[in-house]
PDBML (XML) file of the C-alpha atoms, coordinates in Angstrom:
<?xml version="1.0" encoding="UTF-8" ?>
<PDBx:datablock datablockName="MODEL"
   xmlns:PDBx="http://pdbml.pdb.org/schema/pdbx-v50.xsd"
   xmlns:xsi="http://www.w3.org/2001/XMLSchema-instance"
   xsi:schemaLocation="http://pdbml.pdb.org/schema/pdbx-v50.xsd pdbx-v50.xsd">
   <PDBx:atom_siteCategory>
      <PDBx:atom_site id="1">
         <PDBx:B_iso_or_equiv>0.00</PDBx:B_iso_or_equiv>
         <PDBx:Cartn_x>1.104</PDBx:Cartn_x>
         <PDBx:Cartn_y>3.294</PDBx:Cartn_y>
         <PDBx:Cartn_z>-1.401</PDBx:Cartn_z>
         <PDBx:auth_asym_id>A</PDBx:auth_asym_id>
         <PDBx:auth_atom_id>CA</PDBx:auth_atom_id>
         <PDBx:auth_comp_id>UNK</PDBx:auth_comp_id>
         <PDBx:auth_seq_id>1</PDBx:auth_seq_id>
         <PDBx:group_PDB>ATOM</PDBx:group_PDB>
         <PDBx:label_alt_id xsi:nil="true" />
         <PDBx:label_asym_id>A</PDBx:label_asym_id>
         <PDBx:label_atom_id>CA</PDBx:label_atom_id>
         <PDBx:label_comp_id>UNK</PDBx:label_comp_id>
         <PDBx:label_entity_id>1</PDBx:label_entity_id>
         <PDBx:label_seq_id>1</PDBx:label_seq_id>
         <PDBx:occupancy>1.00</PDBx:occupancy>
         <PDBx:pdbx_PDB_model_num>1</PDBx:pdbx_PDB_model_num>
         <PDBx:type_symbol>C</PDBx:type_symbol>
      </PDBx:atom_site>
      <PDBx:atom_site id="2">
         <PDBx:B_iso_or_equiv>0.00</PDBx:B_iso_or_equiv>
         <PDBx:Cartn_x>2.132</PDBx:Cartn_x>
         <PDBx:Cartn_y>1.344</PDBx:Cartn_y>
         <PDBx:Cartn_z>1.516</PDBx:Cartn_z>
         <PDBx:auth_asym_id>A</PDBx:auth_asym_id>
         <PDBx:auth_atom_id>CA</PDBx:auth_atom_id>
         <PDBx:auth_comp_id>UNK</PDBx:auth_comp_id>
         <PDBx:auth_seq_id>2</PDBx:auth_seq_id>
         <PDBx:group_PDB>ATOM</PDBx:group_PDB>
         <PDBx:label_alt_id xsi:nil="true" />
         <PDBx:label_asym_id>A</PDBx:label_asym_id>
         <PDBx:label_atom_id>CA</PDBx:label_atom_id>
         <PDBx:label_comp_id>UNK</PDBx:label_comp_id>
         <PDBx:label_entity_id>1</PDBx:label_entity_id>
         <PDBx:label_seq_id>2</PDBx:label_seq_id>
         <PDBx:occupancy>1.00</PDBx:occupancy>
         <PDBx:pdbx_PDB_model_num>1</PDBx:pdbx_PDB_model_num>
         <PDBx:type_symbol>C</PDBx:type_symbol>
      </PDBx:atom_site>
      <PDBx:atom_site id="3">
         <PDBx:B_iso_or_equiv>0.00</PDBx:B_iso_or_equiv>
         <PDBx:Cartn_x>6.456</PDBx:Cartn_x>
         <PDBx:Cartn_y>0.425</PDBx:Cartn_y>
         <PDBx:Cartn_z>0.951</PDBx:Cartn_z>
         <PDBx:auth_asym_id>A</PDBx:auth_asym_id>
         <PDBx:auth_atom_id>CA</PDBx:auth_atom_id>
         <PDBx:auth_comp_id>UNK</PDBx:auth_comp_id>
         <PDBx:auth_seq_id>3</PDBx:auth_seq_id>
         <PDBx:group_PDB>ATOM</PDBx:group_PDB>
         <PDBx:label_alt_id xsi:nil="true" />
         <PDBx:label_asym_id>A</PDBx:label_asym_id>
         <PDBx:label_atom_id>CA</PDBx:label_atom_id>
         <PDBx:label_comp_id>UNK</PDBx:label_comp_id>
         <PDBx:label_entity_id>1</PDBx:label_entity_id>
         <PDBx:label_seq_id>3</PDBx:label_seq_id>
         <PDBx:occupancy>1.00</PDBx:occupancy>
         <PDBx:pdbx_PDB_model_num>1</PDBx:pdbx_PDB_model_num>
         <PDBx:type_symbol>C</PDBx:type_symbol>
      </PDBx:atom_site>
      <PDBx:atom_site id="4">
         <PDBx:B_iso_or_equiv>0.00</PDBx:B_iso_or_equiv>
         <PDBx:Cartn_x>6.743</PDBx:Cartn_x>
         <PDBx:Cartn_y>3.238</PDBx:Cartn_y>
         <PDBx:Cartn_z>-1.148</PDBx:Cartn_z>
         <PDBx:auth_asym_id>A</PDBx:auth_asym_id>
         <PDBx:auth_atom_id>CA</PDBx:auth_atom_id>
         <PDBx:auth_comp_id>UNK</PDBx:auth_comp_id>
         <PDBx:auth_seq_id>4</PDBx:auth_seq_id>
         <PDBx:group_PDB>ATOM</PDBx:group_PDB>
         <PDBx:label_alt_id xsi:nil="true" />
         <PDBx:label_asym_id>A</PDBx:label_asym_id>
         <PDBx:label_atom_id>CA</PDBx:label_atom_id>
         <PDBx:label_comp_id>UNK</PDBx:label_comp_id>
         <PDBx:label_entity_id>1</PDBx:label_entity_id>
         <PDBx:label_seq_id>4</PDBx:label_seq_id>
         <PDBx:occupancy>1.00</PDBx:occupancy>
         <PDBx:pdbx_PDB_model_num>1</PDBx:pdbx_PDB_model_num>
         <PDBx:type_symbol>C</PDBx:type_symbol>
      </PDBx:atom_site>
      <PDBx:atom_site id="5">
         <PDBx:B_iso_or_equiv>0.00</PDBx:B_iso_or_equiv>
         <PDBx:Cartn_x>7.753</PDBx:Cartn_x>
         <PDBx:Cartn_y>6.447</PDBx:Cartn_y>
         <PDBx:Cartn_z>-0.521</PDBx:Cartn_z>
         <PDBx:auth_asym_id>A</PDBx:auth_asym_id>
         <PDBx:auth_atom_id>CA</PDBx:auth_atom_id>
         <PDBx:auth_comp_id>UNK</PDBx:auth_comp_id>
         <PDBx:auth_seq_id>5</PDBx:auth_seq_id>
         <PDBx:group_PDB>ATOM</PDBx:group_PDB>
         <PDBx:label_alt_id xsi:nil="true" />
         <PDBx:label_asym_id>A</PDBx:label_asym_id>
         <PDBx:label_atom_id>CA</PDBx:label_atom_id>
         <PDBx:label_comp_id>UNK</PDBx:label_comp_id>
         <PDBx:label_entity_id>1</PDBx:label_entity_id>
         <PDBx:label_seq_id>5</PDBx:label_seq_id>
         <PDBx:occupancy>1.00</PDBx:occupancy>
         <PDBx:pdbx_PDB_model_num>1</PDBx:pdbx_PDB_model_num>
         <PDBx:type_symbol>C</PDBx:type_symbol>
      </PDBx:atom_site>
      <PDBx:atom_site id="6">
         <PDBx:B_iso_or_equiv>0.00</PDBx:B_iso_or_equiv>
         <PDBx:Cartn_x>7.604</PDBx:Cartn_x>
         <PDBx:Cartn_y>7.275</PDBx:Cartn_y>
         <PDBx:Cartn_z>3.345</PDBx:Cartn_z>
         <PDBx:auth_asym_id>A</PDBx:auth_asym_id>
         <PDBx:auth_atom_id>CA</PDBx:auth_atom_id>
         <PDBx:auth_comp_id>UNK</PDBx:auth_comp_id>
         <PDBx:auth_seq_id>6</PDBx:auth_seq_id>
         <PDBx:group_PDB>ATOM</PDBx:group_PDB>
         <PDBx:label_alt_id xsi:nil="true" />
         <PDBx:label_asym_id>A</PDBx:label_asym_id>
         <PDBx:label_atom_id>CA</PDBx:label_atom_id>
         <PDBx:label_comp_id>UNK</PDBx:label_comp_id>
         <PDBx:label_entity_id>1</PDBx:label_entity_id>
         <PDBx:label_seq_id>6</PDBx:label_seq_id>
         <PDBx:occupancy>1.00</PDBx:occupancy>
         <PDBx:pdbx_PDB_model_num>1</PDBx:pdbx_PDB_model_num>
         <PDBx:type_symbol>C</PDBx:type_symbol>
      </PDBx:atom_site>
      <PDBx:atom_site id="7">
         <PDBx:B_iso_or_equiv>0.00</PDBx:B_iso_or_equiv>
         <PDBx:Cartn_x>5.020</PDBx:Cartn_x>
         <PDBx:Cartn_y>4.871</PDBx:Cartn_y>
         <PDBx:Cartn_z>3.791</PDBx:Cartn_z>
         <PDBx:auth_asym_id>A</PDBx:auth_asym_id>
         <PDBx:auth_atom_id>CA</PDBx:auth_atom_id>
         <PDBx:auth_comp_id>UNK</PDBx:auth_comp_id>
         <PDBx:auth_seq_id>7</PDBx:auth_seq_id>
         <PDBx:group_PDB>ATOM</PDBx:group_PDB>
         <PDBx:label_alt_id xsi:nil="true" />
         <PDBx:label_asym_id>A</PDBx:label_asym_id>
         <PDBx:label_atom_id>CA</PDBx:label_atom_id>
         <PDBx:label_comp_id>UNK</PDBx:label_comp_id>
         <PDBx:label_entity_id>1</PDBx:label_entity_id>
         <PDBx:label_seq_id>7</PDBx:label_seq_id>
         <PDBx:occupancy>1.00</PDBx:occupancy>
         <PDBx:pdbx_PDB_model_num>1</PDBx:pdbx_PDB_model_num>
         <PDBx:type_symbol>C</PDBx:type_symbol>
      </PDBx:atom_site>
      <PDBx:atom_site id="8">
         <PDBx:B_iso_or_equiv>0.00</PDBx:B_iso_or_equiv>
         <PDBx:Cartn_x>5.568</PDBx:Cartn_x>
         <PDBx:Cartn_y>1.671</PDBx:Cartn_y>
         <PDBx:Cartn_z>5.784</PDBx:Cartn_z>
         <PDBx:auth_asym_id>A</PDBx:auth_asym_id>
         <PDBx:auth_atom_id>CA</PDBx:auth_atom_id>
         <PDBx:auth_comp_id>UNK</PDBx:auth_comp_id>
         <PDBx:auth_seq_id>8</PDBx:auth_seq_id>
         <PDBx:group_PDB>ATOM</PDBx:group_PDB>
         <PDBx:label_alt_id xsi:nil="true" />
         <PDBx:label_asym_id>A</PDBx:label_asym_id>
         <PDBx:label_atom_id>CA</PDBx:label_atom_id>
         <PDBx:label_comp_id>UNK</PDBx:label_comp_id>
         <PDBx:label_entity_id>1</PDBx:label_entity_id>
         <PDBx:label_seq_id>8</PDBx:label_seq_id>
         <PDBx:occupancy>1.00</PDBx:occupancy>
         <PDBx:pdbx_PDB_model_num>1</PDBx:pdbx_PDB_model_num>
         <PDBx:type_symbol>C</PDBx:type_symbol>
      </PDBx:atom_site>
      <PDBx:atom_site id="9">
         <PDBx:B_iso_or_equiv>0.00</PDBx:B_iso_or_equiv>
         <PDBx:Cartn_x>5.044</PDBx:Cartn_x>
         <PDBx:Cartn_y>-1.942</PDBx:Cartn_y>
         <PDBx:Cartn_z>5.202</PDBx:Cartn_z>
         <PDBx:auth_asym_id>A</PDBx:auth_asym_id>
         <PDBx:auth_atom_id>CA</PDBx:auth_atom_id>
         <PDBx:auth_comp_id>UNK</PDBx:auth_comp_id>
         <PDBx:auth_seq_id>9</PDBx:auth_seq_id>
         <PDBx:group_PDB>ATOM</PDBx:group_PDB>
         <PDBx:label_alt_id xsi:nil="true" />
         <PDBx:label_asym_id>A</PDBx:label_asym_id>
         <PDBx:label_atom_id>CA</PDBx:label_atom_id>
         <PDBx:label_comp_id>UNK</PDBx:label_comp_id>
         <PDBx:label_entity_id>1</PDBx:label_entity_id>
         <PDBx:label_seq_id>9</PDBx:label_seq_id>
         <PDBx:occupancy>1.00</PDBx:occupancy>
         <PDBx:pdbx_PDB_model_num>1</PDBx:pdbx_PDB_model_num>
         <PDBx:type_symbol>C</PDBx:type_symbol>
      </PDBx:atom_site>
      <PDBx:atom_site id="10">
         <PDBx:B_iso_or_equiv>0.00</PDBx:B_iso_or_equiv>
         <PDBx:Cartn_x>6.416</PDBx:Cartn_x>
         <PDBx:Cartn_y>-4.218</PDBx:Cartn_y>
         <PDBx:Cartn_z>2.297</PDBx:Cartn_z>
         <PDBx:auth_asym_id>A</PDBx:auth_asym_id>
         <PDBx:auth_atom_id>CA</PDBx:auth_atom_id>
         <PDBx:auth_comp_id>UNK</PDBx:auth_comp_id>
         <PDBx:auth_seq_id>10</PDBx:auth_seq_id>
         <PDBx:group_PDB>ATOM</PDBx:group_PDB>
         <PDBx:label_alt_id xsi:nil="true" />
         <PDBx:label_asym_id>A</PDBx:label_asym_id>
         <PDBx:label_atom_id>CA</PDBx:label_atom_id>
         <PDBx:label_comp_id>UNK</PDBx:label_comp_id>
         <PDBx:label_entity_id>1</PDBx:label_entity_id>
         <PDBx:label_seq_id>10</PDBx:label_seq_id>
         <PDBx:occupancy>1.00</PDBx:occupancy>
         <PDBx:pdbx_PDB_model_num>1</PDBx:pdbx_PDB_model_num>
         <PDBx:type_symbol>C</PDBx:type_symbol>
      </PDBx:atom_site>
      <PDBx:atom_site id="11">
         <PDBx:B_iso_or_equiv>0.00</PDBx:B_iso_or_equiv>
         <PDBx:Cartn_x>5.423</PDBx:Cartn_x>
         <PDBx:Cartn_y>-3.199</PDBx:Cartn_y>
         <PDBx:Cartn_z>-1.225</PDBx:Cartn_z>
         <PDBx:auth_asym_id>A</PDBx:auth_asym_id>
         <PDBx:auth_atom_id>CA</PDBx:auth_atom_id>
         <PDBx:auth_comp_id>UNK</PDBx:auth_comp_id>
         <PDBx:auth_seq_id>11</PDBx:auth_seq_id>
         <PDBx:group_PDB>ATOM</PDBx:group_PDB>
         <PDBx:label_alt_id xsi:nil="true" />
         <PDBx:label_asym_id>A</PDBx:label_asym_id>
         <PDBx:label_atom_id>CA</PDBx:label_atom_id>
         <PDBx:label_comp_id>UNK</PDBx:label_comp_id>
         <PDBx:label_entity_id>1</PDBx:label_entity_id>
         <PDBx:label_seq_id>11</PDBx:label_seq_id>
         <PDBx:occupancy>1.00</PDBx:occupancy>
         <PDBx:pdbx_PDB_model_num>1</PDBx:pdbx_PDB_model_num>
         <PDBx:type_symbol>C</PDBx:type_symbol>
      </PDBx:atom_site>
      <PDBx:atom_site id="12">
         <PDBx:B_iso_or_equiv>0.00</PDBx:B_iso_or_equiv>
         <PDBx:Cartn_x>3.256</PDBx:Cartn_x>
         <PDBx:Cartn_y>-4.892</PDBx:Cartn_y>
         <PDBx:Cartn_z>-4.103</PDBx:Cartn_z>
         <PDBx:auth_asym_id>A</PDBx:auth_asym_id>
         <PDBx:auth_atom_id>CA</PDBx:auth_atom_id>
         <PDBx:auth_comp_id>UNK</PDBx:auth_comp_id>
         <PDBx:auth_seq_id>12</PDBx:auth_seq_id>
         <PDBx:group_PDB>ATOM</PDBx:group_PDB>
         <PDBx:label_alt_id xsi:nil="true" />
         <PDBx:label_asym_id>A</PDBx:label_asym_id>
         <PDBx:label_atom_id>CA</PDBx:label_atom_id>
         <PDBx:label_comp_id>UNK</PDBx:label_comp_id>
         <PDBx:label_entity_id>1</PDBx:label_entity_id>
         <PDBx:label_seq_id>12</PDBx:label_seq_id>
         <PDBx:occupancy>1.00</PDBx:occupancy>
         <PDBx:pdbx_PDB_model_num>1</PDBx:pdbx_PDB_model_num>
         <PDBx:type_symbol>C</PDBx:type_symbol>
      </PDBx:atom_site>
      <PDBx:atom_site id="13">
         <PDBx:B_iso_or_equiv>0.00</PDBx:B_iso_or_equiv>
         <PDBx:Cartn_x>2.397</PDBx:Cartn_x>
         <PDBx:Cartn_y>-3.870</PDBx:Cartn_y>
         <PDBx:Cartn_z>-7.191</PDBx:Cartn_z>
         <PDBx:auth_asym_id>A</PDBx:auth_asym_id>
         <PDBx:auth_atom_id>CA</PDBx:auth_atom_id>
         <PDBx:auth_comp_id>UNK</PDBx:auth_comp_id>
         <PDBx:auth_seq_id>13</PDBx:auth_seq_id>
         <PDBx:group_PDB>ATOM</PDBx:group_PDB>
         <PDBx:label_alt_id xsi:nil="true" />
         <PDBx:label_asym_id>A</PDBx:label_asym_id>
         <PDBx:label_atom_id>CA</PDBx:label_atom_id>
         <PDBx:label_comp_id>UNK</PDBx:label_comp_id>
         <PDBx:label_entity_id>1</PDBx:label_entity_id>
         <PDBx:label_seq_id>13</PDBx:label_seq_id>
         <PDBx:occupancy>1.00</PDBx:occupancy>
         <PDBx:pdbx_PDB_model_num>1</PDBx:pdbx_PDB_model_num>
         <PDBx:type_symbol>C</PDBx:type_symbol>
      </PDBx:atom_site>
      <PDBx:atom_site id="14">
         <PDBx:B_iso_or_equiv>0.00</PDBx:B_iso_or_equiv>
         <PDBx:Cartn_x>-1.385</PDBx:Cartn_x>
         <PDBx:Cartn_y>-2.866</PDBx:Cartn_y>
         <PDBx:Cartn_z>-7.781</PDBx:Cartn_z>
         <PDBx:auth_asym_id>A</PDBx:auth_asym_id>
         <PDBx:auth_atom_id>CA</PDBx:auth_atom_id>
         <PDBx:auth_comp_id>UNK</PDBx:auth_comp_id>
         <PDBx:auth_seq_id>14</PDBx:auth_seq_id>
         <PDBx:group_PDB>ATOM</PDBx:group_PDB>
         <PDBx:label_alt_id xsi:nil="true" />
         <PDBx:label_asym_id>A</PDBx:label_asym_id>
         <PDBx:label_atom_id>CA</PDBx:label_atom_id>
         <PDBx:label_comp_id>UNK</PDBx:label_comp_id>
         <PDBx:label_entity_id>1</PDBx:label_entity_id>
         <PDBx:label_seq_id>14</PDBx:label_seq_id>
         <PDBx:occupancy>1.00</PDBx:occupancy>
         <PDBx:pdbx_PDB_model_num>1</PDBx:pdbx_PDB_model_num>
         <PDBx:type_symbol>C</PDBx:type_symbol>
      </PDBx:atom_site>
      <PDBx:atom_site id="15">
         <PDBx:B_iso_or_equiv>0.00</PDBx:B_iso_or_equiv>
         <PDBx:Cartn_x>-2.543</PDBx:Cartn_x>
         <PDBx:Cartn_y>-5.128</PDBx:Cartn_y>
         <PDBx:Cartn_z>-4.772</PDBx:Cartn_z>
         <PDBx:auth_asym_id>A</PDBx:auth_asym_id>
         <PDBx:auth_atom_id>CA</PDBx:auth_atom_id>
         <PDBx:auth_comp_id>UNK</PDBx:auth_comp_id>
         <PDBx:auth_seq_id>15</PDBx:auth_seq_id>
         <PDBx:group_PDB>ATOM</PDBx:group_PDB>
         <PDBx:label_alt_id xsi:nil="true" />
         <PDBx:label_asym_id>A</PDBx:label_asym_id>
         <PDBx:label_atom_id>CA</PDBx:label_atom_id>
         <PDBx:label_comp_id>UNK</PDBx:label_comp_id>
         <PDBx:label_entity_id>1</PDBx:label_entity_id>
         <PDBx:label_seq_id>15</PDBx:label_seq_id>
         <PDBx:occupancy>1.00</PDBx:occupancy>
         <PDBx:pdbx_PDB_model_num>1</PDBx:pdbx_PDB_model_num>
         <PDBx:type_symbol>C</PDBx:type_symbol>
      </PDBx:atom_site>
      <PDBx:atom_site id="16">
         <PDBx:B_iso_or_equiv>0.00</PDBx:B_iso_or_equiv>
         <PDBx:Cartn_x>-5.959</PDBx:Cartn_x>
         <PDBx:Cartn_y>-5.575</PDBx:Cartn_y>
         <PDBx:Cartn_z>-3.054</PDBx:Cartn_z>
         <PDBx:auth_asym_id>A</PDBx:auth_asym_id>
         <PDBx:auth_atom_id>CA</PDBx:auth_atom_id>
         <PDBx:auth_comp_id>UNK</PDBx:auth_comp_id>
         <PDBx:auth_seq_id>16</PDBx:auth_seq_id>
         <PDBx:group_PDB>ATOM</PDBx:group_PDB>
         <PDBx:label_alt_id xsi:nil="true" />
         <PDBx:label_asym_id>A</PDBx:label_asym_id>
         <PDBx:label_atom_id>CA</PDBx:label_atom_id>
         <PDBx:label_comp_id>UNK</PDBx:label_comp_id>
         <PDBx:label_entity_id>1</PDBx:label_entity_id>
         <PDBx:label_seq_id>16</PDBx:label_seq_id>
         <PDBx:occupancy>1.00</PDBx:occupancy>
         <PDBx:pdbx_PDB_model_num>1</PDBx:pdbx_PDB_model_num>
         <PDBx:type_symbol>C</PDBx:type_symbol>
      </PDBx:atom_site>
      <PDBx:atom_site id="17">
         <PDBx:B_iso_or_equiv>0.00</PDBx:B_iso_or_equiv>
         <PDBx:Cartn_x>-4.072</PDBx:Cartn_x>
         <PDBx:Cartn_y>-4.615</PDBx:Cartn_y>
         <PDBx:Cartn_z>0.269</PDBx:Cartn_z>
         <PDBx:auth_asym_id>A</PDBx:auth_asym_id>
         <PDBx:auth_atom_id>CA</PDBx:auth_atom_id>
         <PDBx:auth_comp_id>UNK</PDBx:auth_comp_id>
         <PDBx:auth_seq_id>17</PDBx:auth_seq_id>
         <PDBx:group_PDB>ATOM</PDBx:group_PDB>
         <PDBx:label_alt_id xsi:nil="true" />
         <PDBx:label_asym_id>A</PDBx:label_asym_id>
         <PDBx:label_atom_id>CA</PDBx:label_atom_id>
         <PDBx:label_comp_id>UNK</PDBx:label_comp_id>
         <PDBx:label_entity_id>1</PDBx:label_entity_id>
         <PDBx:label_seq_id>17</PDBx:label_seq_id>
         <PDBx:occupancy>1.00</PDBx:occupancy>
         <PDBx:pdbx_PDB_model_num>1</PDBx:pdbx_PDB_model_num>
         <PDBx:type_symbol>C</PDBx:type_symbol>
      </PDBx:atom_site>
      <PDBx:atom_site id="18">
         <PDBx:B_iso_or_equiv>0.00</PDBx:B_iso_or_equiv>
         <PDBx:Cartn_x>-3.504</PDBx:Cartn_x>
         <PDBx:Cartn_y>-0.955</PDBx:Cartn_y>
         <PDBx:Cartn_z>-1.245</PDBx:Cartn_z>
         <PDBx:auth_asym_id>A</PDBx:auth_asym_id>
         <PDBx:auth_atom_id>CA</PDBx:auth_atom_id>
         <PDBx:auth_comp_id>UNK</PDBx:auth_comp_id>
         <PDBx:auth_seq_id>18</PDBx:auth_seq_id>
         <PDBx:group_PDB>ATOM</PDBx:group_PDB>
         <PDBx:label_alt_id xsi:nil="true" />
         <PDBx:label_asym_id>A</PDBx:label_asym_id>
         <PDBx:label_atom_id>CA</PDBx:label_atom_id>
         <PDBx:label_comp_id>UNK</PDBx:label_comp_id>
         <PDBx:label_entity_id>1</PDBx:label_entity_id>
         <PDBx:label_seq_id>18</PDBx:label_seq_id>
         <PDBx:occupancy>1.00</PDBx:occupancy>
         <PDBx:pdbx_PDB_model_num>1</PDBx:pdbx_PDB_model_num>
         <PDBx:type_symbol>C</PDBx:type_symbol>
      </PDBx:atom_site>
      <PDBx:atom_site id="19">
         <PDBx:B_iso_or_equiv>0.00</PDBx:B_iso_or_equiv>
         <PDBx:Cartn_x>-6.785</PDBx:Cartn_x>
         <PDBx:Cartn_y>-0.584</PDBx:Cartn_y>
         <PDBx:Cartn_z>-2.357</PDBx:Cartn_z>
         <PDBx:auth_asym_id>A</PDBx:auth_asym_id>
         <PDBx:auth_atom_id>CA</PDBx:auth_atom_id>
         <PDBx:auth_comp_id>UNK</PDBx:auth_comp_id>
         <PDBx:auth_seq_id>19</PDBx:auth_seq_id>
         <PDBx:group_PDB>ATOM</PDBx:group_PDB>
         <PDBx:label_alt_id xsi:nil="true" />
         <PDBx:label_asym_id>A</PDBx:label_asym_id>
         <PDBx:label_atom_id>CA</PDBx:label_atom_id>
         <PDBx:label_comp_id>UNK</PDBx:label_comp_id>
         <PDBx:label_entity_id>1</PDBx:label_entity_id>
         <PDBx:label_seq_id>19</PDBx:label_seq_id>
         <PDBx:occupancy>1.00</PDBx:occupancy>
         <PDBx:pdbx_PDB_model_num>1</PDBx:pdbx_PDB_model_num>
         <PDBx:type_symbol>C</PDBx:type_symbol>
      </PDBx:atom_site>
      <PDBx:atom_site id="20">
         <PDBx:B_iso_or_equiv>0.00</PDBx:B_iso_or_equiv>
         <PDBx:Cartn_x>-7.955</PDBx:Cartn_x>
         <PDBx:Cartn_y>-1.545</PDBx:Cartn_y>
         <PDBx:Cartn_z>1.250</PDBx:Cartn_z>
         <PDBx:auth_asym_id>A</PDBx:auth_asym_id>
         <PDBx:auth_atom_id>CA</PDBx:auth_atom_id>
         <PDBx:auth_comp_id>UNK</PDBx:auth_comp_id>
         <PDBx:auth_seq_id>20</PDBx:auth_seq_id>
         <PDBx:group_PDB>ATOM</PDBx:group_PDB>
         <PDBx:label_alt_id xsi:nil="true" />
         <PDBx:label_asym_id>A</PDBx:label_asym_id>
         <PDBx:label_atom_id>CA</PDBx:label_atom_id>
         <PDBx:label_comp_id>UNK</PDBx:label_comp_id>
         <PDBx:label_entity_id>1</PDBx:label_entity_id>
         <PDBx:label_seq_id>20</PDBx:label_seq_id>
         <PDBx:occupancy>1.00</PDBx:occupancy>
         <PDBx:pdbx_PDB_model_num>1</PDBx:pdbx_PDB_model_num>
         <PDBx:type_symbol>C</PDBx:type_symbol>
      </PDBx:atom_site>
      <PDBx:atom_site id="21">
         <PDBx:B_iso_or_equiv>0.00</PDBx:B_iso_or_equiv>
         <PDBx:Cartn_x>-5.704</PDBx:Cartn_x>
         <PDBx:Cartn_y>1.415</PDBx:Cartn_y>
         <PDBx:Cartn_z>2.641</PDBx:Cartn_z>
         <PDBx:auth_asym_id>A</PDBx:auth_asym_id>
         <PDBx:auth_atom_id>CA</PDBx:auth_atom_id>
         <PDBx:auth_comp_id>UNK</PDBx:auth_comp_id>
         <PDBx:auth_seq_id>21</PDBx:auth_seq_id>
         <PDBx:group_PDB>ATOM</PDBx:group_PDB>
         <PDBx:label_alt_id xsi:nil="true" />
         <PDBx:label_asym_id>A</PDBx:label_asym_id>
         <PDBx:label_atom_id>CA</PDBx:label_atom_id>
         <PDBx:label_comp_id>UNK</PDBx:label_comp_id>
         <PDBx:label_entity_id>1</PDBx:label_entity_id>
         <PDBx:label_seq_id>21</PDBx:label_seq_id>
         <PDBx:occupancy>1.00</PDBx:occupancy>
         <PDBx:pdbx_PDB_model_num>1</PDBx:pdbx_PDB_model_num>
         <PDBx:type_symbol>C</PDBx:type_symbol>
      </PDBx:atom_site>
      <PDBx:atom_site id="22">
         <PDBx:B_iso_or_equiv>0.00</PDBx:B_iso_or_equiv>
         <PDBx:Cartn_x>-7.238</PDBx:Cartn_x>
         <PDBx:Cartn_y>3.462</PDBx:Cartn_y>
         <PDBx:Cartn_z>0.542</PDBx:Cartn_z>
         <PDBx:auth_asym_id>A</PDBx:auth_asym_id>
         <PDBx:auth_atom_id>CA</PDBx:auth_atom_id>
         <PDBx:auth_comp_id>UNK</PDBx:auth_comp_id>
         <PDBx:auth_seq_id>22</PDBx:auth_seq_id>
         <PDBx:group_PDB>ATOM</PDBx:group_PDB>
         <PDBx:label_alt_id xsi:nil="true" />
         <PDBx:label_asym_id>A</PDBx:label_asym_id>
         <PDBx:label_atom_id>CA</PDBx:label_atom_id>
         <PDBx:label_comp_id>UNK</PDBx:label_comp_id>
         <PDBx:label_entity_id>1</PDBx:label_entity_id>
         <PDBx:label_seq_id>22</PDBx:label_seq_id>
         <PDBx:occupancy>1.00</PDBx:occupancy>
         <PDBx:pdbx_PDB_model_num>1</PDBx:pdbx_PDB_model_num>
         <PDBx:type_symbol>C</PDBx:type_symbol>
      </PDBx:atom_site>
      <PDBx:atom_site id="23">
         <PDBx:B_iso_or_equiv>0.00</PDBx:B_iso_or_equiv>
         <PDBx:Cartn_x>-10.319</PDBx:Cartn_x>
         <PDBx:Cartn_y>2.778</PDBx:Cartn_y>
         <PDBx:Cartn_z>1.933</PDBx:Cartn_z>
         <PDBx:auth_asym_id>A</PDBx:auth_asym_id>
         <PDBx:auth_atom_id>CA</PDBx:auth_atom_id>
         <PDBx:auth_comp_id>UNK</PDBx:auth_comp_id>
         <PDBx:auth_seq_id>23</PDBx:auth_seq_id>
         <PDBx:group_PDB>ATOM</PDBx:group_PDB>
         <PDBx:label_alt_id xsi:nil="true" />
         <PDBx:label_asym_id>A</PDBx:label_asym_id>
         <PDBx:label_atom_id>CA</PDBx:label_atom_id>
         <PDBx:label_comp_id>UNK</PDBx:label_comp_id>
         <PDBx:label_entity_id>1</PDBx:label_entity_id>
         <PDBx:label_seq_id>23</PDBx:label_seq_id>
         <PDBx:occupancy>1.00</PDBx:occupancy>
         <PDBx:pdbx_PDB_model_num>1</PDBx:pdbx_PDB_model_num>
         <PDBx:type_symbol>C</PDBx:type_symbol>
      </PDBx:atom_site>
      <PDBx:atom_site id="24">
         <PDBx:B_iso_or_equiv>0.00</PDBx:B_iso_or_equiv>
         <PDBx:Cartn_x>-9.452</PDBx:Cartn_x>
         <PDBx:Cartn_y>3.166</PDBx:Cartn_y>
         <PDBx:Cartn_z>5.277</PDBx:Cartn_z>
         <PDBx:auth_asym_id>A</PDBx:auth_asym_id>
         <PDBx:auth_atom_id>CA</PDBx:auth_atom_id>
         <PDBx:auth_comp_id>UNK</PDBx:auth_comp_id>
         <PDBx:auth_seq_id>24</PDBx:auth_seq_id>
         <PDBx:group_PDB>ATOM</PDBx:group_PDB>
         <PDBx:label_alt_id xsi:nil="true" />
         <PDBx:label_asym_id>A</PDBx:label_asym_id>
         <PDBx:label_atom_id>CA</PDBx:label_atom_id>
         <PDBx:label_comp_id>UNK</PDBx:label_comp_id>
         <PDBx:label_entity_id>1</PDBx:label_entity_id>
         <PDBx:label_seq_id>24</PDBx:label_seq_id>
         <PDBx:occupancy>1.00</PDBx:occupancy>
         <PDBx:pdbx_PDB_model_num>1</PDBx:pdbx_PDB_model_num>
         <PDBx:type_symbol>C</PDBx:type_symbol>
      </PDBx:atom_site>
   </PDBx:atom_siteCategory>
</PDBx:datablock>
């Protein structure tokens, strides 16, 4: 999930953005 791990950008918790990288 993006801002965790080795990923980049800023971290939040079970957010709409990470579900649209997920898609992509």
């Amino acid at each position: 999930v993006r801002g965790t791990g080795c990923s980049g950008g800023d971290f939040d918790l079970f957010s709409w953005q990470s579900a649209l990288d997920g898609r992509e």
